[in-house]
PDB file of N, CA and C in Angstrom:
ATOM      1  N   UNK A   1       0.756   1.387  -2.988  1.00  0.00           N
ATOM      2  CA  UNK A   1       0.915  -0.045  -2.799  1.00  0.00           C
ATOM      3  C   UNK A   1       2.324  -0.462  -3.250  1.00  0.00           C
ATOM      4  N   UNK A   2       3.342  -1.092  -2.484  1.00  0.00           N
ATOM      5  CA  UNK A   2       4.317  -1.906  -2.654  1.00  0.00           C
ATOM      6  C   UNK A   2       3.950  -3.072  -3.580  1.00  0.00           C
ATOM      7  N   UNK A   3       5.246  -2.590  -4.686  1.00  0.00           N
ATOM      8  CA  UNK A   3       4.813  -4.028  -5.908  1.00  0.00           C
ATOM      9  C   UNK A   3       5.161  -5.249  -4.934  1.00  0.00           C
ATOM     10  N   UNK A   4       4.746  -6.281  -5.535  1.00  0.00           N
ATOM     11  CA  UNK A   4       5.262  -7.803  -5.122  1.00  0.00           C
ATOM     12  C   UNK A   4       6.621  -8.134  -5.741  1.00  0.00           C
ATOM     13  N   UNK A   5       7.056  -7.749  -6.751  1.00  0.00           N
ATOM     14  CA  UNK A   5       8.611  -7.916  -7.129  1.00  0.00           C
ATOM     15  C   UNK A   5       8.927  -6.685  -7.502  1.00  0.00           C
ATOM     16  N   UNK A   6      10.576  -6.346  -7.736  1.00  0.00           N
ATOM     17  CA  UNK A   6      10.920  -5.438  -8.766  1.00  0.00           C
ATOM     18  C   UNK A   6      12.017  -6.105  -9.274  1.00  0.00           C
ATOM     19  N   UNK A   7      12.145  -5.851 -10.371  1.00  0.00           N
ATOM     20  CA  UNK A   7      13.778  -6.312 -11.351  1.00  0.00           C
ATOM     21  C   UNK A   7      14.554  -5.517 -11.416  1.00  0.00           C
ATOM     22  N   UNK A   8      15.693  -5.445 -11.150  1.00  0.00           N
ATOM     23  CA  UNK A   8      16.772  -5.273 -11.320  1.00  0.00           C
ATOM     24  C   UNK A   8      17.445  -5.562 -12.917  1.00  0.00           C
ATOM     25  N   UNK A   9      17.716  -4.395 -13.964  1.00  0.00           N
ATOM     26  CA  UNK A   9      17.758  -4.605 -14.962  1.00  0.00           C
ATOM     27  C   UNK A   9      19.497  -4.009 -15.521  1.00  0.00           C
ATOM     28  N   UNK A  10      20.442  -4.839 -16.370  1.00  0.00           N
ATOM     29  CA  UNK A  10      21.450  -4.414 -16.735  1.00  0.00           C
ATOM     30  C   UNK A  10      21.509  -3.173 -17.996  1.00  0.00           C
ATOM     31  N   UNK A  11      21.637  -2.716 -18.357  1.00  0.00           N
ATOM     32  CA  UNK A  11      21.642  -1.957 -19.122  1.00  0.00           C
ATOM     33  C   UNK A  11      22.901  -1.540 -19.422  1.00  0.00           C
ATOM     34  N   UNK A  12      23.648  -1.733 -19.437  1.00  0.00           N
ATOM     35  CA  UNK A  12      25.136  -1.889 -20.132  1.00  0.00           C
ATOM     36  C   UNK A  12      25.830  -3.247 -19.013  1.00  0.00           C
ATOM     37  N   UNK A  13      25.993  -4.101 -18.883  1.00  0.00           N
ATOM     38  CA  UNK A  13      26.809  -4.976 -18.082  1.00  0.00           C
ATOM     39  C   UNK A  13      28.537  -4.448 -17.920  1.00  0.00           C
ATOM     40  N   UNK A  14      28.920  -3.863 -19.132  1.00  0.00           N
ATOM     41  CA  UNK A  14      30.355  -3.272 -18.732  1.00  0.00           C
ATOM     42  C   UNK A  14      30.513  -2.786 -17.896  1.00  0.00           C
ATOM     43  N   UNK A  15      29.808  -1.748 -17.879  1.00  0.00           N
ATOM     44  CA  UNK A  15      29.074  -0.058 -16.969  1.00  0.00           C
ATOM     45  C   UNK A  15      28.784  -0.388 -15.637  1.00  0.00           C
ATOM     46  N   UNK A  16      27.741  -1.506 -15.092  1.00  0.00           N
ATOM     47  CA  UNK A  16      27.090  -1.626 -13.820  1.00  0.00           C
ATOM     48  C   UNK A  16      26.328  -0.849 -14.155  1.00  0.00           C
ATOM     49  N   UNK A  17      25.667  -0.582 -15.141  1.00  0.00           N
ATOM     50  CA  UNK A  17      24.502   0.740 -14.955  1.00  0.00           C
ATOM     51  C   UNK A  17      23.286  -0.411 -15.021  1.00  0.00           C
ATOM     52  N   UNK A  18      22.492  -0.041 -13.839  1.00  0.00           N
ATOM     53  CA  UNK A  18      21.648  -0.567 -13.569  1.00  0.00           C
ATOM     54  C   UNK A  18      19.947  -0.005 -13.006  1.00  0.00           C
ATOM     55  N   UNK A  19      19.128  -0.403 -13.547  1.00  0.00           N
ATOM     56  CA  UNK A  19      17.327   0.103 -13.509  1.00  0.00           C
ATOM     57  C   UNK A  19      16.518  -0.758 -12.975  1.00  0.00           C
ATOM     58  N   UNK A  20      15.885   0.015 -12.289  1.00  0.00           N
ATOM     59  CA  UNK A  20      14.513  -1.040 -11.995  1.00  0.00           C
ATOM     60  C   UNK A  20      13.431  -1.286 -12.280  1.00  0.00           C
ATOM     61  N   UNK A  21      12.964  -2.134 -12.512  1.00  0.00           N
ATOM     62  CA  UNK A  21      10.850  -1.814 -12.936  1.00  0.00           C
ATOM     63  C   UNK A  21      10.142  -2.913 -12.239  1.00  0.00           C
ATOM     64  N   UNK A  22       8.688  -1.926 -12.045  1.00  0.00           N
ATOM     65  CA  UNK A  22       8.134  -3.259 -11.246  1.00  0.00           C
ATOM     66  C   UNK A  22       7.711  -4.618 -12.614  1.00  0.00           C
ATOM     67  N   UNK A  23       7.638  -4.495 -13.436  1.00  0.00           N
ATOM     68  CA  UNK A  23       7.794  -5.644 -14.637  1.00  0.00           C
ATOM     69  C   UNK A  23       8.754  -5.988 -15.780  1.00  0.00           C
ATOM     70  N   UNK A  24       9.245  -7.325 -15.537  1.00  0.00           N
ATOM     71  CA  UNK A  24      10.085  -7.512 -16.364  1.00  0.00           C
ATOM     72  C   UNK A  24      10.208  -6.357 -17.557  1.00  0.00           C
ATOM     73  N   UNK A  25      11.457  -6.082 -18.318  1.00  0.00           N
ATOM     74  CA  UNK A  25      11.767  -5.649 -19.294  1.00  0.00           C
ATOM     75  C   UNK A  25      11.503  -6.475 -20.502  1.00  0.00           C
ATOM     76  N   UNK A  26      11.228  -6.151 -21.890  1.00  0.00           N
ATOM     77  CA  UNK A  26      11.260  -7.243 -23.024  1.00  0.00           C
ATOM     78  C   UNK A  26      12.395  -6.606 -23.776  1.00  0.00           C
ATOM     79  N   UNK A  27      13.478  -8.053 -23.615  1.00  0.00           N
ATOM     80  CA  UNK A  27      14.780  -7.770 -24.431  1.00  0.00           C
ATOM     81  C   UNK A  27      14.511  -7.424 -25.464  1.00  0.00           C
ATOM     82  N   UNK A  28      13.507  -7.838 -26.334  1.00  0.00           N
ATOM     83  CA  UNK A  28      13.197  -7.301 -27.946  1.00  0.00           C
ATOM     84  C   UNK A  28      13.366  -5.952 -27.903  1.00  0.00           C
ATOM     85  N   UNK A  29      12.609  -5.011 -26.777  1.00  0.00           N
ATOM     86  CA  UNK A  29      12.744  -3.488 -26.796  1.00  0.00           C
ATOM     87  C   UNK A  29      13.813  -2.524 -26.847  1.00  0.00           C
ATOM     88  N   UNK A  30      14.627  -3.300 -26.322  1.00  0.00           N
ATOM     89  CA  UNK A  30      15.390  -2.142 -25.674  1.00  0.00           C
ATOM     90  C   UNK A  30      16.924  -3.266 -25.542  1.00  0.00           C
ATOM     91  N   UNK A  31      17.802  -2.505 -24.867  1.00  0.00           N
ATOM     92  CA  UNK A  31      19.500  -3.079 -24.663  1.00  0.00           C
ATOM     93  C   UNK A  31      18.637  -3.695 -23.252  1.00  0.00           C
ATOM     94  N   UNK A  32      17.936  -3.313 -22.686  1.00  0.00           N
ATOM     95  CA  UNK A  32      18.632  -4.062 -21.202  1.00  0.00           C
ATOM     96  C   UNK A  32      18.273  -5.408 -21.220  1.00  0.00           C
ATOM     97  N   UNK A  33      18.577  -6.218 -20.264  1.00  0.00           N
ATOM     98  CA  UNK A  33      18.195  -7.659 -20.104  1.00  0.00           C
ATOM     99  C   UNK A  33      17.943  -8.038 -18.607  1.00  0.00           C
ATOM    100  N   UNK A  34      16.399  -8.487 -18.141  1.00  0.00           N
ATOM    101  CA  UNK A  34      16.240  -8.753 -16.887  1.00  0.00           C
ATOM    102  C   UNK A  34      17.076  -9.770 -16.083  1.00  0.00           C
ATOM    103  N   UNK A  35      17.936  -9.285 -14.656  1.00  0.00           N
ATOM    104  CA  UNK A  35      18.810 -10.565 -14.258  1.00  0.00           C
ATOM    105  C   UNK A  35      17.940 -10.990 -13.045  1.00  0.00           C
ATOM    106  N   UNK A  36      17.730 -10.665 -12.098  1.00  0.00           N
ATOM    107  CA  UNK A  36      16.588 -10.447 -11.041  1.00  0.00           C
ATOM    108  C   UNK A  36      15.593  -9.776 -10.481  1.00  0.00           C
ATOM    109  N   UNK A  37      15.379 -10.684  -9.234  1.00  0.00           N
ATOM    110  CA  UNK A  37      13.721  -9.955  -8.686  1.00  0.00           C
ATOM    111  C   UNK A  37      13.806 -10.531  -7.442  1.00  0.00           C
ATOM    112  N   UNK A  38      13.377  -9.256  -7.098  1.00  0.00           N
ATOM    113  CA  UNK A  38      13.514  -9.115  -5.436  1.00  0.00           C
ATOM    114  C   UNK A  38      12.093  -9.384  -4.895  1.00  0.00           C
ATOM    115  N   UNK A  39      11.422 -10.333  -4.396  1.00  0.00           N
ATOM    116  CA  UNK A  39      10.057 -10.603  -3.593  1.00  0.00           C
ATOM    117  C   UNK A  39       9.734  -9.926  -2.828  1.00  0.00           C
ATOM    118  N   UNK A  40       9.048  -8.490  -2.677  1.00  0.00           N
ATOM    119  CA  UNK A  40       9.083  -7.428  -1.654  1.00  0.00           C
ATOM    120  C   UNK A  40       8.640  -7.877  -0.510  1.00  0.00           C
ATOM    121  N   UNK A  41       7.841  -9.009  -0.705  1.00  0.00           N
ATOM    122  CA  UNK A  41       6.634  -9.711   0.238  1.00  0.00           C
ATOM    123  C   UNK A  41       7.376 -10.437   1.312  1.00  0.00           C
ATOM    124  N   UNK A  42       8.812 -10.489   0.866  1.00  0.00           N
ATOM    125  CA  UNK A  42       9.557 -11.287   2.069  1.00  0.00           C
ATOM    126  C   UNK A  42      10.389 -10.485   2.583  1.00  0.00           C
ATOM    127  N   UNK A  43      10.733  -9.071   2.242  1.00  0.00           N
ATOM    128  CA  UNK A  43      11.778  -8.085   2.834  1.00  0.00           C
ATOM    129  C   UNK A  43      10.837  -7.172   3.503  1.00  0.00           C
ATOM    130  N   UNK A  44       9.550  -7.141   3.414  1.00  0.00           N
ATOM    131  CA  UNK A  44       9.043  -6.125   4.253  1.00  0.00           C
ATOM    132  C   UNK A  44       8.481  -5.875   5.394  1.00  0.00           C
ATOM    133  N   UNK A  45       8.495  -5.334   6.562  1.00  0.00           N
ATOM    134  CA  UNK A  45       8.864  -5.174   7.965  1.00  0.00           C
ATOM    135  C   UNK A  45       7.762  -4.709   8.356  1.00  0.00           C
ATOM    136  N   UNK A  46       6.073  -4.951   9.408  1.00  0.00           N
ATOM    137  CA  UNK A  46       5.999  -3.981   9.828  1.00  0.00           C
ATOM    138  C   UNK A  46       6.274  -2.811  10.740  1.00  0.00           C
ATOM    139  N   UNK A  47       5.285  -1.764  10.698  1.00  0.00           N
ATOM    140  CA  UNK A  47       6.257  -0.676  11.862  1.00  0.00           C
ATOM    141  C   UNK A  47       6.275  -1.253  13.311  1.00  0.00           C
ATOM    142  N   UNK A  48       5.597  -2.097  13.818  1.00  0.00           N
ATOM    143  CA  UNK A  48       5.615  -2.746  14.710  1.00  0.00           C
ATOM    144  C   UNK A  48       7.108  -3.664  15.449  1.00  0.00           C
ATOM    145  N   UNK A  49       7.729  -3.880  13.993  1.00  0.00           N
ATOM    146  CA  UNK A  49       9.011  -4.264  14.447  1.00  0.00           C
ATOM    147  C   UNK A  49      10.554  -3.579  14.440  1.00  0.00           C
ATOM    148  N   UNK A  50      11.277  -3.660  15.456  1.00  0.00           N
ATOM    149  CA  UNK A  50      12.063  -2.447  15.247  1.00  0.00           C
ATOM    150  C   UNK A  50      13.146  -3.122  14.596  1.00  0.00           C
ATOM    151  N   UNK A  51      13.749  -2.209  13.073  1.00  0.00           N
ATOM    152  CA  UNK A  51      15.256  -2.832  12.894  1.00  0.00           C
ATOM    153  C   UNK A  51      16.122  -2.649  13.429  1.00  0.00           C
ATOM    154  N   UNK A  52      17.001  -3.555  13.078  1.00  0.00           N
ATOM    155  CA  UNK A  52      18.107  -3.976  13.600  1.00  0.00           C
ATOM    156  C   UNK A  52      19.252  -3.247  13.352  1.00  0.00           C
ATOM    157  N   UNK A  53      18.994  -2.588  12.332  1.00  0.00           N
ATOM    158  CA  UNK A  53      20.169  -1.386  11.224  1.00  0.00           C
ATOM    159  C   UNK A  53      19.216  -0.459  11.393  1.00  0.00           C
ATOM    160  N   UNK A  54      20.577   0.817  10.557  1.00  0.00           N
ATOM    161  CA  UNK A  54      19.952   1.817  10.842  1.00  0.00           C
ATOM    162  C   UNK A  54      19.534   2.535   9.492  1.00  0.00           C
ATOM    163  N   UNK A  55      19.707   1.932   8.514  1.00  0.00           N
ATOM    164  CA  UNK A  55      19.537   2.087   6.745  1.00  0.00           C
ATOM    165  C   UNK A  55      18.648   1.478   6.566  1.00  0.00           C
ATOM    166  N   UNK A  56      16.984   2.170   5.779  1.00  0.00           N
ATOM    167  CA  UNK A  56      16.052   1.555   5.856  1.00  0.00           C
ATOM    168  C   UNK A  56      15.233   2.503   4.887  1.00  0.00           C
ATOM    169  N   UNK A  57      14.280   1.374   4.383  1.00  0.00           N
ATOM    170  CA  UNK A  57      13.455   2.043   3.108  1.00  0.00           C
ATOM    171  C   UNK A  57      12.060   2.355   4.029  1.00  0.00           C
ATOM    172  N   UNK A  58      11.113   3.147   4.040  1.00  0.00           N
ATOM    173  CA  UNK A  58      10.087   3.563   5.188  1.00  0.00           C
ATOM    174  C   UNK A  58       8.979   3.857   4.094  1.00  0.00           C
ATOM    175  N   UNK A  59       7.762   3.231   4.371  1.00  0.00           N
ATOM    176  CA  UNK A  59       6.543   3.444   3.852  1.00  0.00           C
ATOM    177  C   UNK A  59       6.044   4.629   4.519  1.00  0.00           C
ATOM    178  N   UNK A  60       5.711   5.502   4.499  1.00  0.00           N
ATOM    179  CA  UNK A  60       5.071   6.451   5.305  1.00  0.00           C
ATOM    180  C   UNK A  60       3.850   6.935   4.652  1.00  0.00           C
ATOM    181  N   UNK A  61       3.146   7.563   5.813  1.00  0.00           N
ATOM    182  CA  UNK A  61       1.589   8.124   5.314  1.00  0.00           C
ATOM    183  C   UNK A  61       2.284   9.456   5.015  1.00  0.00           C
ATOM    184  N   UNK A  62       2.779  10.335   5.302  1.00  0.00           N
ATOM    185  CA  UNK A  62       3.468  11.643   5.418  1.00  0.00           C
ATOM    186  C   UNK A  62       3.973  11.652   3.881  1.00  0.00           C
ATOM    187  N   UNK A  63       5.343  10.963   3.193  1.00  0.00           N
ATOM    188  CA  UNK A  63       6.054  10.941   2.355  1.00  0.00           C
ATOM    189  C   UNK A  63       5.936  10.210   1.475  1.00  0.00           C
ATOM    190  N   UNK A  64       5.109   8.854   1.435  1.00  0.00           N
ATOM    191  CA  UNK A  64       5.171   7.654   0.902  1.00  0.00           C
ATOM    192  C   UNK A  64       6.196   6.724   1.369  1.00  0.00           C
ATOM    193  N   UNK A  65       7.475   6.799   0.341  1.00  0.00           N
ATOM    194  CA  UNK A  65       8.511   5.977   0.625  1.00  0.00           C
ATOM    195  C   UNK A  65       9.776   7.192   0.462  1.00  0.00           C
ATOM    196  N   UNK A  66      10.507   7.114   1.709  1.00  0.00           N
ATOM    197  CA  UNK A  66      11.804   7.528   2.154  1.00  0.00           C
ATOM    198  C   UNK A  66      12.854   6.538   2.668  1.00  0.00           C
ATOM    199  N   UNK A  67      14.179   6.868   2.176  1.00  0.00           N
ATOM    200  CA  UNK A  67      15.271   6.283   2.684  1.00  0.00           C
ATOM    201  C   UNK A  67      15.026   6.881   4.271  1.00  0.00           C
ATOM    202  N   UNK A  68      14.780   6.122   5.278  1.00  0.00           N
ATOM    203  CA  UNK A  68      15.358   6.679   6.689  1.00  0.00           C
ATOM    204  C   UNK A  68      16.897   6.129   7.414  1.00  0.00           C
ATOM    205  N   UNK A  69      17.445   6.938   8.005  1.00  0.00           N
ATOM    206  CA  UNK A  69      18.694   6.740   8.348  1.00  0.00           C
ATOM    207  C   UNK A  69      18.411   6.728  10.217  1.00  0.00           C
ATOM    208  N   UNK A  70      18.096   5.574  10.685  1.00  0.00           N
ATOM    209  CA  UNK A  70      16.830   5.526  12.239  1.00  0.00           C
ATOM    210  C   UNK A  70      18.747   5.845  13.027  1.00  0.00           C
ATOM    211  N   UNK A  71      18.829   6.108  14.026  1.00  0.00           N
ATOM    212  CA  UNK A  71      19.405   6.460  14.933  1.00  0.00           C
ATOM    213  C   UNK A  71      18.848   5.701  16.253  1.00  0.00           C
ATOM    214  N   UNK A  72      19.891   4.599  16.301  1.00  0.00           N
ATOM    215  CA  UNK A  72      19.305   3.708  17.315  1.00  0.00           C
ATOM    216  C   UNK A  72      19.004   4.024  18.632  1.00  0.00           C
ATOM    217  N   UNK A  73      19.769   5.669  19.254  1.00  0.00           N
ATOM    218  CA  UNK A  73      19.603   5.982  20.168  1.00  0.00           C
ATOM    219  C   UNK A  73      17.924   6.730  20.700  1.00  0.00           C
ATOM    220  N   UNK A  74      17.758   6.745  19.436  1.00  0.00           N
ATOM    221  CA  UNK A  74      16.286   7.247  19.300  1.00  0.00           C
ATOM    222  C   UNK A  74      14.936   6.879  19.375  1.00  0.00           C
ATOM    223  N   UNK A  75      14.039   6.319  20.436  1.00  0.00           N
ATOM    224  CA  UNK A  75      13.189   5.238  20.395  1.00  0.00           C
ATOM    225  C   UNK A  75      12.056   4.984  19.175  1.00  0.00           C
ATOM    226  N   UNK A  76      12.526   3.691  18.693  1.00  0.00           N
ATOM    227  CA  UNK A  76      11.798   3.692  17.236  1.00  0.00           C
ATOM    228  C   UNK A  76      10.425   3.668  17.307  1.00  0.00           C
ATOM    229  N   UNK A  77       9.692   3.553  18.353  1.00  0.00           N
ATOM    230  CA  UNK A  77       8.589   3.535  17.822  1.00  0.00           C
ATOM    231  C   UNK A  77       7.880   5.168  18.491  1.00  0.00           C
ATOM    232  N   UNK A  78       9.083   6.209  18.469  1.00  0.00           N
ATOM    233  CA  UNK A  78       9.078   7.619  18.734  1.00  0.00           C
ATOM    234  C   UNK A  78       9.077   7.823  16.746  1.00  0.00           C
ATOM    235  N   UNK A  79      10.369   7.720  16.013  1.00  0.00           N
ATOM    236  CA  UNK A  79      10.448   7.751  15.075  1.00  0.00           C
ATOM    237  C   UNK A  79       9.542   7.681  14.147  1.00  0.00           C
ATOM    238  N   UNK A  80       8.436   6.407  14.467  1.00  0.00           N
ATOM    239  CA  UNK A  80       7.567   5.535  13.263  1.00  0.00           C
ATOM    240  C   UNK A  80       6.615   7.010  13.620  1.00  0.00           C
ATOM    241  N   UNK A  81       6.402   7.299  14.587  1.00  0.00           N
ATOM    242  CA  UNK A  81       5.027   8.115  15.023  1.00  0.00           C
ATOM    243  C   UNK A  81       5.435   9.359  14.144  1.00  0.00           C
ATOM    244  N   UNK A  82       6.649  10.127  14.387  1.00  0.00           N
ATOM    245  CA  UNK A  82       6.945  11.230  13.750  1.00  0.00           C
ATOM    246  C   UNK A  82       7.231  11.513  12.799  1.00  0.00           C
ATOM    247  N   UNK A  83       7.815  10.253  11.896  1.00  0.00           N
ATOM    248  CA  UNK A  83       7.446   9.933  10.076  1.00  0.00           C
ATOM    249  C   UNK A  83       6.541   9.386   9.154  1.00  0.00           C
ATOM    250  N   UNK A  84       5.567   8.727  10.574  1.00  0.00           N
ATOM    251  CA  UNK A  84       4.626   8.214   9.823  1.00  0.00           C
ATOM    252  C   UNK A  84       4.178   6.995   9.072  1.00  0.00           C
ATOM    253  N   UNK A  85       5.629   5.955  10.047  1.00  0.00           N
ATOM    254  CA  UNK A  85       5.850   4.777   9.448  1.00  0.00           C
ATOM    255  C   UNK A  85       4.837   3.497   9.125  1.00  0.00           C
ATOM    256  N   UNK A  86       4.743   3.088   8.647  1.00  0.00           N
ATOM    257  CA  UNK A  86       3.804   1.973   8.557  1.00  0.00           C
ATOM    258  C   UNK A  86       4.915   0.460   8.177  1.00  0.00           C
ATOM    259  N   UNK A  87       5.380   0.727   7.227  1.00  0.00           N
ATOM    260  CA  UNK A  87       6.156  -0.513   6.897  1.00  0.00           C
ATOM    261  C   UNK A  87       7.640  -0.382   6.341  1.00  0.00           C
ATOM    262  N   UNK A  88       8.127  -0.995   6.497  1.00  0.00           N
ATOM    263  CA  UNK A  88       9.946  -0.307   6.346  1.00  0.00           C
ATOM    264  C   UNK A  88      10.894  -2.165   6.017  1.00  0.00           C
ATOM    265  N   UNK A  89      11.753  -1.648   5.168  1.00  0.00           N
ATOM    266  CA  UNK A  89      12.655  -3.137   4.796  1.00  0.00           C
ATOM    267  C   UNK A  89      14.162  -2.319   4.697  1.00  0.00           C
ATOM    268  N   UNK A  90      15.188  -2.991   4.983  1.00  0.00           N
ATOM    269  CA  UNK A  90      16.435  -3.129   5.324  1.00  0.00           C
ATOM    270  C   UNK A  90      16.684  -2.886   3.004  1.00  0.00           C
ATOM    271  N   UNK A  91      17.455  -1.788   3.556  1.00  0.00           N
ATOM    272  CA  UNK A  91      17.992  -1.307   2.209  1.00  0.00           C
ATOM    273  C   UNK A  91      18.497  -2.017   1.540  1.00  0.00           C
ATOM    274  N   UNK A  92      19.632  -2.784   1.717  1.00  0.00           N
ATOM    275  CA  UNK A  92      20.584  -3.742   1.750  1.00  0.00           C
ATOM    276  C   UNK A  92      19.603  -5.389   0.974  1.00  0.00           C
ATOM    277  N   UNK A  93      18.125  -5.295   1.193  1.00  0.00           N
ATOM    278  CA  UNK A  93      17.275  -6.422   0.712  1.00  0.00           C
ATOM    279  C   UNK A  93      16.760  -5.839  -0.218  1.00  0.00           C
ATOM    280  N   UNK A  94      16.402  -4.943  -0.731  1.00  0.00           N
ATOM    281  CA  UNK A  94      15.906  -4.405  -1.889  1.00  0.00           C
ATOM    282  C   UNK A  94      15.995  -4.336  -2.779  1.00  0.00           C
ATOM    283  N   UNK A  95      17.396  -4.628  -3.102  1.00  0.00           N
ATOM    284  CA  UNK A  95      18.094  -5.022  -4.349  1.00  0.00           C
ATOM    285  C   UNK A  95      19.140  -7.076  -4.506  1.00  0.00           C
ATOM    286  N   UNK A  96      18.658  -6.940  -5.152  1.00  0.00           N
ATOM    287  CA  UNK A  96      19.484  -8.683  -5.502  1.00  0.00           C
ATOM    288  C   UNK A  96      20.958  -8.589  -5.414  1.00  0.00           C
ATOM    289  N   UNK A  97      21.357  -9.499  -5.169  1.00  0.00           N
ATOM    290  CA  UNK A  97      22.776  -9.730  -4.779  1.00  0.00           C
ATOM    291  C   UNK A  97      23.547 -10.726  -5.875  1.00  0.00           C
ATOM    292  N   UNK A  98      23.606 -10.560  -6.946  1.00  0.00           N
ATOM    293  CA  UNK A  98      23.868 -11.112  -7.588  1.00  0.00           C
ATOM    294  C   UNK A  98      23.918 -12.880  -7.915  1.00  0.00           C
ATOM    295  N   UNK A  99      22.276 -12.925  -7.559  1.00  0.00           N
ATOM    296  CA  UNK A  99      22.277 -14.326  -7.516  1.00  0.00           C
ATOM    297  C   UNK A  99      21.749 -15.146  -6.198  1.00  0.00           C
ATOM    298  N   UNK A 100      22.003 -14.342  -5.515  1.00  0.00           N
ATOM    299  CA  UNK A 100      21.863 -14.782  -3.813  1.00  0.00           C
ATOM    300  C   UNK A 100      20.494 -15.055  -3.494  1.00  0.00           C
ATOM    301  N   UNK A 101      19.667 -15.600  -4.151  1.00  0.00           N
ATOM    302  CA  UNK A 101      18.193 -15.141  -3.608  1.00  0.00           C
ATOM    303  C   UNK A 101      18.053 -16.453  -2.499  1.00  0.00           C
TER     304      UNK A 101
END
């Protein structure tokens, strides 16, 4: 099951070193500090629709979840059948944009 959010967590802000969890972090614990959260519920695609890019996160029955790299010349709903796609979101939405929500 796809969480409903994930955070995006700093863990050094100098660095850019950055983690994810599907639940907030508690600053008391630890250095990092939660900055965002990505609503999976609005970035996610079913296989029914074909993207538009070719960088894509893929739910599959086969793998679970794989980065796929779709090749537009390739008919996608050839692809979904032969990986097993069920639901897939644009890479590029998966992570917060510093603010941009």
């Amino acid at each position: 099951m796809i969480p409903k959010k994930i955070y995006l967590n700093y863990v050094n802000e100098d660095d850019d070193e950055k983690t994810w969890s599907e639940e907030p972090v508690s600053v008391n614990d630890c250095d990092m500090q939660n900055r965002e959260y990505t609503d999976l519920s609005k970035v996610i695609h079913d296989a029914s629709e074909e993207p538009e890019e070719e960088l894509i996160l893929c739910d599959s029955v086969h793998l679970r979840y794989f980065v796929g790299c779709w090749n537009r010349n390739f008919p996608w709903a050839n692809y979904c059948k032969i990986h097993g796609i069920t639901r897939w979101a644009y890479v590029k939405d998966i992570f917060p944009k510093g603010g941009e929500q």
